[in-house]
N, C-alpha and C. Protein backbone atom coordinates (compact mmCIF):
# COMPACT_ATOMS: atom_id res chain seq x y z
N UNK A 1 9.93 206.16 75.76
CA UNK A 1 10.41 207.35 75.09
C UNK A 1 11.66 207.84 75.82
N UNK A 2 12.56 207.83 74.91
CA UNK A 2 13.93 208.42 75.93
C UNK A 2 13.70 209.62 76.54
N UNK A 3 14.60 209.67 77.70
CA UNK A 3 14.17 210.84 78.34
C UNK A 3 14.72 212.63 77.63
N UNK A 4 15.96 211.99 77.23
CA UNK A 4 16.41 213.20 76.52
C UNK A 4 15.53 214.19 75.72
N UNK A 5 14.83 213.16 75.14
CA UNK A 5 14.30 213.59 73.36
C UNK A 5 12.62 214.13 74.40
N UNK A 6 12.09 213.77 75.59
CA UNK A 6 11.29 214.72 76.18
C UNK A 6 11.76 215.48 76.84
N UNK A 7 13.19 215.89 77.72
CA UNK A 7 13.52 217.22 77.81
C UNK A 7 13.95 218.29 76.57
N UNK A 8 14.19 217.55 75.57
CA UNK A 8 14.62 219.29 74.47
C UNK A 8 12.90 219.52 74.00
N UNK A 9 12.04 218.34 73.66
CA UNK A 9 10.79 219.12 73.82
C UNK A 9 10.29 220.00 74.53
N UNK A 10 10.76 219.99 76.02
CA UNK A 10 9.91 220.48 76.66
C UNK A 10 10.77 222.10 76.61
N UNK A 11 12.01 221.66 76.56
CA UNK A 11 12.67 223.12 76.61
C UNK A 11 12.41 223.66 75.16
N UNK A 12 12.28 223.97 74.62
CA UNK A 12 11.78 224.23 73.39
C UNK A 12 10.09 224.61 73.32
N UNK A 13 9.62 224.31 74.41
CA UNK A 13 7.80 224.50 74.52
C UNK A 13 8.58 225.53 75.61
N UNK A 14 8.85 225.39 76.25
CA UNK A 14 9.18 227.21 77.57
C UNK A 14 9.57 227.86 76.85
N UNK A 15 10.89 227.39 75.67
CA UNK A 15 11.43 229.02 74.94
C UNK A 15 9.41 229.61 74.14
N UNK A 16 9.55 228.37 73.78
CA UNK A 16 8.12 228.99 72.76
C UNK A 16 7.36 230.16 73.50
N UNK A 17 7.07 229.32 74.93
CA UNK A 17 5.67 230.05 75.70
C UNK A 17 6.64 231.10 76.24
N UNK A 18 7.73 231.42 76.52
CA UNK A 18 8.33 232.68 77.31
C UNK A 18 8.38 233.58 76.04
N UNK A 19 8.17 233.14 74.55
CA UNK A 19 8.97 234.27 73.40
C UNK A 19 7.13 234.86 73.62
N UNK A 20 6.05 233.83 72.91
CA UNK A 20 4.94 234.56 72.85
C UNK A 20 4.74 235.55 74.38
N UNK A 21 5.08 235.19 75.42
CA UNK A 21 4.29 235.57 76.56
C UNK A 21 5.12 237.00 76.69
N UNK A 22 6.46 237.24 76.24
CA UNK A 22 7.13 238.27 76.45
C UNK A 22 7.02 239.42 75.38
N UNK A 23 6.30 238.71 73.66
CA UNK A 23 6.18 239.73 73.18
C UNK A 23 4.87 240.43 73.13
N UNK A 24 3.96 239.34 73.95
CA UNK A 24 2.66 239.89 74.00
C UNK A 24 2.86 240.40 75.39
N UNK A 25 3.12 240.43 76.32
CA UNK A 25 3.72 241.60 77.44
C UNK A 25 4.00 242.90 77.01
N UNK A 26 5.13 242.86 76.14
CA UNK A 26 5.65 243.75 75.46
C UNK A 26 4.82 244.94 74.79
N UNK A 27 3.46 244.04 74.25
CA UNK A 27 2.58 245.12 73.39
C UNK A 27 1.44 245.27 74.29
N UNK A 28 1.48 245.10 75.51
CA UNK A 28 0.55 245.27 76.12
C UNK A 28 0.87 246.10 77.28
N UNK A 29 -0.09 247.71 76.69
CA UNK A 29 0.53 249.19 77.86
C UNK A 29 -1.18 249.06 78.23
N UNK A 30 -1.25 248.67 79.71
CA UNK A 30 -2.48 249.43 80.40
C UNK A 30 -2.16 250.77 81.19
N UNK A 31 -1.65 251.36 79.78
CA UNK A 31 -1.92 253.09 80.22
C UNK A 31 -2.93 253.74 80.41
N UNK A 32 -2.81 255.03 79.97
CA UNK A 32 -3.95 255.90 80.55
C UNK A 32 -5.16 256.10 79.31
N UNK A 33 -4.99 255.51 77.93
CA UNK A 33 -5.52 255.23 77.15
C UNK A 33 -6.21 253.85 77.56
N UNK A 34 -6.13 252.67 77.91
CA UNK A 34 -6.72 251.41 78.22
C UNK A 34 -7.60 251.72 79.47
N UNK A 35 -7.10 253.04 80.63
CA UNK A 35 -8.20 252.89 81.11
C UNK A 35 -9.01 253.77 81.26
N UNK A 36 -8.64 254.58 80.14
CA UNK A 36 -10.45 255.72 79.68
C UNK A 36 -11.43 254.92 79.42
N UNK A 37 -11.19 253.30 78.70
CA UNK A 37 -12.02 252.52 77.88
C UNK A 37 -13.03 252.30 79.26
N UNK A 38 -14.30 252.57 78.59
CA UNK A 38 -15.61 252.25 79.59
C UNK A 38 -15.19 250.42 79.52
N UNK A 39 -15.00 250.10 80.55
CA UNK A 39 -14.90 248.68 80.39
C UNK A 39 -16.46 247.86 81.14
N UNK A 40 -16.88 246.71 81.06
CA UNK A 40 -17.99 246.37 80.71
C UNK A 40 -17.95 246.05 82.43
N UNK A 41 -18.81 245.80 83.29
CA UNK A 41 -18.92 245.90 84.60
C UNK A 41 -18.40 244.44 85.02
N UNK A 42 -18.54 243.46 84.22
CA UNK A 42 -18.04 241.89 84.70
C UNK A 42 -17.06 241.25 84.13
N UNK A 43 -15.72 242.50 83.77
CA UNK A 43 -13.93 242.30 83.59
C UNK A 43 -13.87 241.85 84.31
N UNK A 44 -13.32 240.72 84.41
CA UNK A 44 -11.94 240.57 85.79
C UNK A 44 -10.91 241.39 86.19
N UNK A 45 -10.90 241.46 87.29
CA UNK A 45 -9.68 242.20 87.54
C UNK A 45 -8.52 242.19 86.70
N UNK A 46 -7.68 243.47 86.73
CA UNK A 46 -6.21 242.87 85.78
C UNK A 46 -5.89 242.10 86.81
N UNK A 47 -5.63 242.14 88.01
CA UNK A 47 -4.53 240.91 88.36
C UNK A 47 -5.06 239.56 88.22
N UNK A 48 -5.94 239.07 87.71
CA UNK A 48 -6.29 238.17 87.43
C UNK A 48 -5.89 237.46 85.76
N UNK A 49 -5.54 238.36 85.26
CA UNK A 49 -5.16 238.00 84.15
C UNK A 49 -3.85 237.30 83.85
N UNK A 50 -3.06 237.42 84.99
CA UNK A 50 -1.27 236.79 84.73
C UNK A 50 -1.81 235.83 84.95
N UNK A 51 -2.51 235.15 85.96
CA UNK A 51 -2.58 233.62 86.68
C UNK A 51 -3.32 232.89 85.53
N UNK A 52 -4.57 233.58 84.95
CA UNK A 52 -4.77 233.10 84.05
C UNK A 52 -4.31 232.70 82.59
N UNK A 53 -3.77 233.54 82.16
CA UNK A 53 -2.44 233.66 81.06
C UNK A 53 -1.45 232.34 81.20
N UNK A 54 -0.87 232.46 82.44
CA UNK A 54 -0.08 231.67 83.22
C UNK A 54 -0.64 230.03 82.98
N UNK A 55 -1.71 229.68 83.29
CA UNK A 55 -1.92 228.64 83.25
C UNK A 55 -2.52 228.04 81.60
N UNK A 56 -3.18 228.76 80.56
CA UNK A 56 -3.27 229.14 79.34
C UNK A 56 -1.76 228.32 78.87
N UNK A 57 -0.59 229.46 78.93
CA UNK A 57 0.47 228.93 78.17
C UNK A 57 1.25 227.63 78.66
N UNK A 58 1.13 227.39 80.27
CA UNK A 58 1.18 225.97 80.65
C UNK A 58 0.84 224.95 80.05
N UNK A 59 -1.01 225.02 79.87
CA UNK A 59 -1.44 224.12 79.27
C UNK A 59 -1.12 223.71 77.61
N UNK A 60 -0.89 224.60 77.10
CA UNK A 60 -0.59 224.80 75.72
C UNK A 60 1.23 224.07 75.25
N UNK A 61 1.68 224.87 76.25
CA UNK A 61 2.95 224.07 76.64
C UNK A 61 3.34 222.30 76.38
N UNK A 62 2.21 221.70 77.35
CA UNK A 62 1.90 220.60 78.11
C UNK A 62 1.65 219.39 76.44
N UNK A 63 0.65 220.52 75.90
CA UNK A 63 -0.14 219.87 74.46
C UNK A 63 1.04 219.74 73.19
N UNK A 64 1.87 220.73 73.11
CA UNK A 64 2.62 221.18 72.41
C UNK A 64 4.05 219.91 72.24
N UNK A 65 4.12 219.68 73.90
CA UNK A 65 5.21 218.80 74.10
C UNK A 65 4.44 216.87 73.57
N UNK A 66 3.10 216.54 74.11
CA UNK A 66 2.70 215.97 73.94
C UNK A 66 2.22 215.09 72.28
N UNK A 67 1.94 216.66 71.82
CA UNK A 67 1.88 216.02 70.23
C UNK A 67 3.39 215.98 69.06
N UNK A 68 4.51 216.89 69.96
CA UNK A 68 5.68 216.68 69.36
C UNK A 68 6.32 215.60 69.42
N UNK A 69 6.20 214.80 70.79
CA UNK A 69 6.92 213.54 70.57
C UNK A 69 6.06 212.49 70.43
N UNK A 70 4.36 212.27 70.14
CA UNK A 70 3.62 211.54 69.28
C UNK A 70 4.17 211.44 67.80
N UNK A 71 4.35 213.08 67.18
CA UNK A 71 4.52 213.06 65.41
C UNK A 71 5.30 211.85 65.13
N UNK A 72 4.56 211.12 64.02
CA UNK A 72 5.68 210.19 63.69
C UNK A 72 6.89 210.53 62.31
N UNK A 73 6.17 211.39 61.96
CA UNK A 73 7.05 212.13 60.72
C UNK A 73 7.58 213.24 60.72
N UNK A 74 9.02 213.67 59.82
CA UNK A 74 9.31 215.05 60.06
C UNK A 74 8.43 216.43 59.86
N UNK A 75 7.38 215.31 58.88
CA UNK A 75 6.68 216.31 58.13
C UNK A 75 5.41 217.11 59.30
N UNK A 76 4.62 216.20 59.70
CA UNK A 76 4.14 216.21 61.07
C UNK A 76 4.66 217.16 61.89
N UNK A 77 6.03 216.89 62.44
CA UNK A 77 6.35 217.86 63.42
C UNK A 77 6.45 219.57 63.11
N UNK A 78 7.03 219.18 61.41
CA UNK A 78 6.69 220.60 61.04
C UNK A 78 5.35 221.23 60.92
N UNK A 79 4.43 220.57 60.18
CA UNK A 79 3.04 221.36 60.04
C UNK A 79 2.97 221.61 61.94
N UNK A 80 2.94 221.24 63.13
CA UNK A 80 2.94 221.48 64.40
C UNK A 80 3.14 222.39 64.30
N UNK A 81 4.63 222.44 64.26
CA UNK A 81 5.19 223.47 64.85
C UNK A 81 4.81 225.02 63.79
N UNK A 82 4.55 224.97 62.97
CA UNK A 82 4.16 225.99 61.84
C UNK A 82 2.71 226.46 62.31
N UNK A 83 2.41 225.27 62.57
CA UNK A 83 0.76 225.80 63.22
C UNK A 83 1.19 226.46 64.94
N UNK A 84 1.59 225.74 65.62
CA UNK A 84 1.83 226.79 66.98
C UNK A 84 2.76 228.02 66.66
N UNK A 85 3.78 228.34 65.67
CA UNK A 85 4.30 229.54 65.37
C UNK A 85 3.02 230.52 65.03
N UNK A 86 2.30 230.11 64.08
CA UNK A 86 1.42 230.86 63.41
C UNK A 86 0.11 231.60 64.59
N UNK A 87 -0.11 230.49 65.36
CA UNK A 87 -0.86 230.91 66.92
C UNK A 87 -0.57 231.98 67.62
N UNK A 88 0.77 231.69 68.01
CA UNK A 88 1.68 232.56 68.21
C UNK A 88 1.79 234.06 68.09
N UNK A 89 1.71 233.83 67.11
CA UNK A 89 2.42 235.27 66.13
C UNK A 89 0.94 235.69 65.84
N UNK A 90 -0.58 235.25 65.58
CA UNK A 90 -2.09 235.58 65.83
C UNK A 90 -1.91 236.38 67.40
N UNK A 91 -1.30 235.94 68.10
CA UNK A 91 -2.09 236.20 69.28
C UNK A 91 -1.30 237.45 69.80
N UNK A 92 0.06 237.69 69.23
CA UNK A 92 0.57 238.53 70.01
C UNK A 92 0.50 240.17 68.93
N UNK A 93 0.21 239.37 67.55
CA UNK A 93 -0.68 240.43 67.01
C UNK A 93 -1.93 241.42 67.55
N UNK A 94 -2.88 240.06 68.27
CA UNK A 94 -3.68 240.94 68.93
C UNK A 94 -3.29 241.86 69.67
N UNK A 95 -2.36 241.39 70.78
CA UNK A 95 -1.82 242.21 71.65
C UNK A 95 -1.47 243.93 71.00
N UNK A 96 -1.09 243.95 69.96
CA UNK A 96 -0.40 244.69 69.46
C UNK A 96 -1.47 246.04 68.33
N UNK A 97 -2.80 244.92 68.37
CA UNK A 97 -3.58 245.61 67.65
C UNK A 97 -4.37 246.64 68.69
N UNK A 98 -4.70 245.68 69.79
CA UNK A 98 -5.85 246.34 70.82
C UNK A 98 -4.83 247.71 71.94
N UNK A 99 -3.73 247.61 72.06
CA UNK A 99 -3.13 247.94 73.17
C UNK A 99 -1.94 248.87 72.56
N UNK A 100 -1.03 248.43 71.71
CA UNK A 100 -0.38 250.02 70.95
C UNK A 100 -1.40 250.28 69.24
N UNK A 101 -1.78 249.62 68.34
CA UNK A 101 -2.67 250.57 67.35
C UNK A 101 -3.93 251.29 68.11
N UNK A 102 -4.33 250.74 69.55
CA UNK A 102 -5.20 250.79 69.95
C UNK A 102 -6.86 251.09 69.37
N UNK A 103 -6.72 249.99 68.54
CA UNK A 103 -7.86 249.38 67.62
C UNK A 103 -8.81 248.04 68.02
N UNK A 104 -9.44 248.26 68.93
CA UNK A 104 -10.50 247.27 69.21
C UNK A 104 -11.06 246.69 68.58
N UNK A 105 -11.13 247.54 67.52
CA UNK A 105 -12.20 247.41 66.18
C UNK A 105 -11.79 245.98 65.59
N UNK A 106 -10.25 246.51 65.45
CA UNK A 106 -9.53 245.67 64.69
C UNK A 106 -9.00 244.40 65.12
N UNK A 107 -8.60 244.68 66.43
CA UNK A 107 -8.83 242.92 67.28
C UNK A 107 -9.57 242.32 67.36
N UNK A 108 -10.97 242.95 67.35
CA UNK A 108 -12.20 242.04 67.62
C UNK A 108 -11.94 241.46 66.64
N UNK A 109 -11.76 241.95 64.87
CA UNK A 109 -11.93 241.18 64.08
C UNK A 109 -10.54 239.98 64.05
N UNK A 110 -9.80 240.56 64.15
CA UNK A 110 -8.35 239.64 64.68
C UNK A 110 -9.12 238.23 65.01
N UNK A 111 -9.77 238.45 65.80
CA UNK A 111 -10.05 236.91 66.46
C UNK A 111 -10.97 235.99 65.79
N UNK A 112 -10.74 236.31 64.69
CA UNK A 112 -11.62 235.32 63.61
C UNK A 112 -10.45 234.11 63.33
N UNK A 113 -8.95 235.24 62.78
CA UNK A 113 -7.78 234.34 62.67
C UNK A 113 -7.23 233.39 63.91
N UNK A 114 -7.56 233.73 64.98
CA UNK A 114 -7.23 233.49 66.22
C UNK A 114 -8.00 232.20 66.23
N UNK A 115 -9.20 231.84 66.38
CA UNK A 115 -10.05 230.86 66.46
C UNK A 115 -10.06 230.16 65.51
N UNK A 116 -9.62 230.17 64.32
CA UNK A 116 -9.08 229.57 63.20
C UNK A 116 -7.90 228.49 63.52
N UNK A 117 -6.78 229.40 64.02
CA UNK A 117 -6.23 228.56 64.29
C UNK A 117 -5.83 228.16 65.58
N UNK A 118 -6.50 228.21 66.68
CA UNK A 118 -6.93 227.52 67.94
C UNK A 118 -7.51 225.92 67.10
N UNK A 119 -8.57 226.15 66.13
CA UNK A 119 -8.93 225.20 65.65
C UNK A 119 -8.46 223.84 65.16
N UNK A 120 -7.27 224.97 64.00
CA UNK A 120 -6.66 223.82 63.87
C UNK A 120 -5.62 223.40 64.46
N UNK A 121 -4.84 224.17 65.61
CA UNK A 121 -4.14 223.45 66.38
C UNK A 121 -4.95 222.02 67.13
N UNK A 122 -6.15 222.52 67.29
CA UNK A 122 -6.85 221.17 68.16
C UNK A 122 -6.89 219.74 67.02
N UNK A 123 -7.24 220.73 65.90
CA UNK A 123 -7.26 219.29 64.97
C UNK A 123 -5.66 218.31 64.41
N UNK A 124 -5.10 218.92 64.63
CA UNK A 124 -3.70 218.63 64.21
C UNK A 124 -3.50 217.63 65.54
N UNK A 125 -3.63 218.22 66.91
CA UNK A 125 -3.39 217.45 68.28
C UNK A 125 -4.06 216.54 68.49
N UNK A 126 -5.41 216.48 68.02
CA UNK A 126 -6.02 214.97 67.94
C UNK A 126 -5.44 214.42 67.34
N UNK A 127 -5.04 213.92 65.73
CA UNK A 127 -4.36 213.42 65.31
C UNK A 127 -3.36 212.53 65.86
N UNK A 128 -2.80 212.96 67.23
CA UNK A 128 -1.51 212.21 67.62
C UNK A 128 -1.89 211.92 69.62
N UNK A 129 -2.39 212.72 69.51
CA UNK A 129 -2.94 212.88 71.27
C UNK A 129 -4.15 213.12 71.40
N UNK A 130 -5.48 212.55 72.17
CA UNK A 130 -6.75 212.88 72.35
C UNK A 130 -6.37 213.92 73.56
N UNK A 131 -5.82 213.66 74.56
CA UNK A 131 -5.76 214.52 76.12
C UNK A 131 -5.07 216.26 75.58
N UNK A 132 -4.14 215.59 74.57
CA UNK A 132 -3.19 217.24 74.10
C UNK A 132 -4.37 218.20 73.60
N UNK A 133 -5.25 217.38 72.31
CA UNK A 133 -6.33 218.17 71.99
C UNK A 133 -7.06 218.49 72.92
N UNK A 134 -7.64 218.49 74.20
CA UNK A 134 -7.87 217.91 75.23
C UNK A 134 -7.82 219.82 75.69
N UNK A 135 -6.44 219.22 75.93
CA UNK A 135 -5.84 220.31 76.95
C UNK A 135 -5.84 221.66 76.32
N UNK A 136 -5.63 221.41 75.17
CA UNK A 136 -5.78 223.00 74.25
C UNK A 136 -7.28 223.65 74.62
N UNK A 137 -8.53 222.35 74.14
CA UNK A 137 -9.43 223.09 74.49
C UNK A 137 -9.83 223.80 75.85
N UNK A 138 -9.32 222.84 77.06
CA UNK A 138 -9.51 223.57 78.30
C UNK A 138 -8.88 224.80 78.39
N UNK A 139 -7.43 224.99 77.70
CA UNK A 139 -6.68 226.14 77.98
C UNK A 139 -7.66 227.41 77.48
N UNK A 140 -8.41 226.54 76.25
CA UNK A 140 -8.32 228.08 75.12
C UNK A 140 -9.89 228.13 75.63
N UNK A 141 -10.78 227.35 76.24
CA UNK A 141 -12.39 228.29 76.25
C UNK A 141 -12.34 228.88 77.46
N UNK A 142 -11.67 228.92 78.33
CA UNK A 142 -11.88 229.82 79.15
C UNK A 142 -10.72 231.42 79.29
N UNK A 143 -10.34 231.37 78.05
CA UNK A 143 -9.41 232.47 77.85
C UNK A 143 -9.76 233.43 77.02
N UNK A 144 -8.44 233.90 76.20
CA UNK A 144 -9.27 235.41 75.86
C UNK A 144 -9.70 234.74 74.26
N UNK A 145 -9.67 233.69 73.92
CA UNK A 145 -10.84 233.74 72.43
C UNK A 145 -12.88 234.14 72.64
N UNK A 146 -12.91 233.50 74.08
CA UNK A 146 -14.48 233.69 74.22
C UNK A 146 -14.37 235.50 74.77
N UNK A 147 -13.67 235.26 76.27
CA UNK A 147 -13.59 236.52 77.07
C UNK A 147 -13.29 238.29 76.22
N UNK A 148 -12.13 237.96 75.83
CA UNK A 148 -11.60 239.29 75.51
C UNK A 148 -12.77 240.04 74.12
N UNK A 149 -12.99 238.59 73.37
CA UNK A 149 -13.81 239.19 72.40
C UNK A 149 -15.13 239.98 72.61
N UNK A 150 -15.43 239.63 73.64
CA UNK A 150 -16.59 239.55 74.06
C UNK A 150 -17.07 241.70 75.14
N UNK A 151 -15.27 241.40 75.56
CA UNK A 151 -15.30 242.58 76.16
C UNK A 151 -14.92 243.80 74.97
N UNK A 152 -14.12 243.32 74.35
CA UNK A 152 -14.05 244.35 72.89
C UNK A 152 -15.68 244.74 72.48
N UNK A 153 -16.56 243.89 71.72
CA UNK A 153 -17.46 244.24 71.59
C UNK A 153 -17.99 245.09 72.24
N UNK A 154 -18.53 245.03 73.66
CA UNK A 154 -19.27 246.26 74.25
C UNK A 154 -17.81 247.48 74.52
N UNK A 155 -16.68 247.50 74.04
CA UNK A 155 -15.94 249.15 73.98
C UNK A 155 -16.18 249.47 72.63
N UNK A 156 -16.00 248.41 71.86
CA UNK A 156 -16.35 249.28 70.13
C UNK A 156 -17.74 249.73 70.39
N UNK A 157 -19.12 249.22 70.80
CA UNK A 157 -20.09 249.49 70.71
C UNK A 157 -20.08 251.09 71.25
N UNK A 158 -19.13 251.12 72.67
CA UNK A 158 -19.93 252.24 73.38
C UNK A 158 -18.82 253.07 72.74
N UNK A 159 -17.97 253.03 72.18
CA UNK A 159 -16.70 254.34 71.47
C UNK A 159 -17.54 254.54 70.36
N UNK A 160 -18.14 253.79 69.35
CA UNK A 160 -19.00 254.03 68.50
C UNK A 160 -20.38 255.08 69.06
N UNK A 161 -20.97 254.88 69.79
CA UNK A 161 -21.91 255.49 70.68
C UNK A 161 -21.73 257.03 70.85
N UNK A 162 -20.57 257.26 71.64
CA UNK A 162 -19.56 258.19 72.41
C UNK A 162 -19.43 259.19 70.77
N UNK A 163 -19.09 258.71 69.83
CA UNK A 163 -18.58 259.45 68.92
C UNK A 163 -19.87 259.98 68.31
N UNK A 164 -20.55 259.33 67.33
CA UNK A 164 -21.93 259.34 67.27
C UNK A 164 -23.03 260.25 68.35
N UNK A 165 -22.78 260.33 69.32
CA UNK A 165 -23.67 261.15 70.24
C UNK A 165 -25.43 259.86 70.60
N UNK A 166 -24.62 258.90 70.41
CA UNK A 166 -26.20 257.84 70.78
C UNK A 166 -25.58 257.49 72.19
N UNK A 167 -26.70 257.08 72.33
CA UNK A 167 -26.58 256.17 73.73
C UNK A 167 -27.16 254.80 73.76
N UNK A 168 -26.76 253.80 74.90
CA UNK A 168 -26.72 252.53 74.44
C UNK A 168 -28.02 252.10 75.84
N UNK A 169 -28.83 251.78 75.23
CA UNK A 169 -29.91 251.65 76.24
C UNK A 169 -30.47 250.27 76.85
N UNK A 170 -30.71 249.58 78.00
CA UNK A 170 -31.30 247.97 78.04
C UNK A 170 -32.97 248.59 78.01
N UNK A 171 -33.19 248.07 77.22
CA UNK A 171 -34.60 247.50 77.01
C UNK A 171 -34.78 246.26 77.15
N UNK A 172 -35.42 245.17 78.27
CA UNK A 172 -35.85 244.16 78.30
C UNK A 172 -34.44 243.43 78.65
N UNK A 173 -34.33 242.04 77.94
CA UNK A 173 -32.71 241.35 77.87
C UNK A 173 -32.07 241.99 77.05
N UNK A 174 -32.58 243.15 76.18
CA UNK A 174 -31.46 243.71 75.32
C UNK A 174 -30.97 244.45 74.78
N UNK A 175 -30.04 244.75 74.33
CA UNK A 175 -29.27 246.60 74.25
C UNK A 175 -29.51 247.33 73.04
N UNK A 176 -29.64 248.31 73.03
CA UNK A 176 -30.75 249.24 72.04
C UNK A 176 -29.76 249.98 71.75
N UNK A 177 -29.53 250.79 71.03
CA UNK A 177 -28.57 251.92 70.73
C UNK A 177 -29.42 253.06 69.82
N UNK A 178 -29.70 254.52 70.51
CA UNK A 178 -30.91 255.35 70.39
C UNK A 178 -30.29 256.59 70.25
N UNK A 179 -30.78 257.34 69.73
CA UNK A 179 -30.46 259.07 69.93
C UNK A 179 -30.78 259.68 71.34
N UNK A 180 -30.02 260.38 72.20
CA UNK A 180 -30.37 260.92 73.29
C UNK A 180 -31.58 261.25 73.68
């Protein structure tokens, strides 16, 4: 593979991962609104979140470059690249839903589209690369499709709670939601 035609891939996978990573930066204020949110006791730290992020859009990067210069058709490279735009532009939506609409509600559900097309990015990357599909999945299950959703749920639960005047109770392995 000439070397050229894998450096404009790859530069072209950094513009990608620096545009998503800067506009989902962008919509993401941990002000004084993000941290009224009762957050669930086993968050990670925020500073844990760049390194992780960090290595997320690496890997994605890595997959991105991998199944672009597999495509054997123009057509190929476009559905790719239409599918990682579309990822893209899912994810920094979220950003934008949870952190300025500041709608949890509404990200949680966000991530239906999100895992949709996590999906079919993986299926598109098999197609041309087993390791690219590969790498997407390592990037994406330990990121925010399982995590973040997961922490949304228990703030909608307890803002729901909070408003309502219930309280959210463990009984046994599991959480009850009761009148005072």
């Amino acid at each position: 593979m000439p070397r050229g035609r894998v450096a404009v891939a790859a530069l072209w996978a950094a513009l990608g991962v620096i545009a998503v990573a800067g506009l989902g930066g962008l919509a993401t204020d941990l002000g004084p609104w993000y941290r009224a949110l009762k957050q669930p006791w086993w968050q990670p730290p925020d500073w844990a979140f760049g390194p992780a992020w960090s290595l997320i859009y690496l890997l994605s990067a890595i997959a991105a470059v991998r199944v672009w210069l597999r495509a054997q058709s123009p057509r190929e490279r476009a559905q790719w690249l239409a599918a990682l735009a579309a990822n893209g532009a899912i994810n920094v939506f979220w950003s934008w839903l949870f952190f300025k609409a500041r709608r949890p509600d509404w990200a949680l559900a966000e991530v239906v589209l999100l895992w949709l097309s996590i999906v079919l990015l993986i299926v598109l990357a098999r197609r041309h690369d087993v390791m690219a599909a590969l790498l997407l999945v390592k990037s994406k299950d330990g990121r925010g499709t399982a995590f973040p959703p997961a922490l949304e749920v228990g703030m909608v639960c307890r803002g729901h709670c909070l408003r309502e005047g219930l309280i959210m109770r463990a009984v046994g392995d599991r959480m009850i939601i009761a009148p005072p």
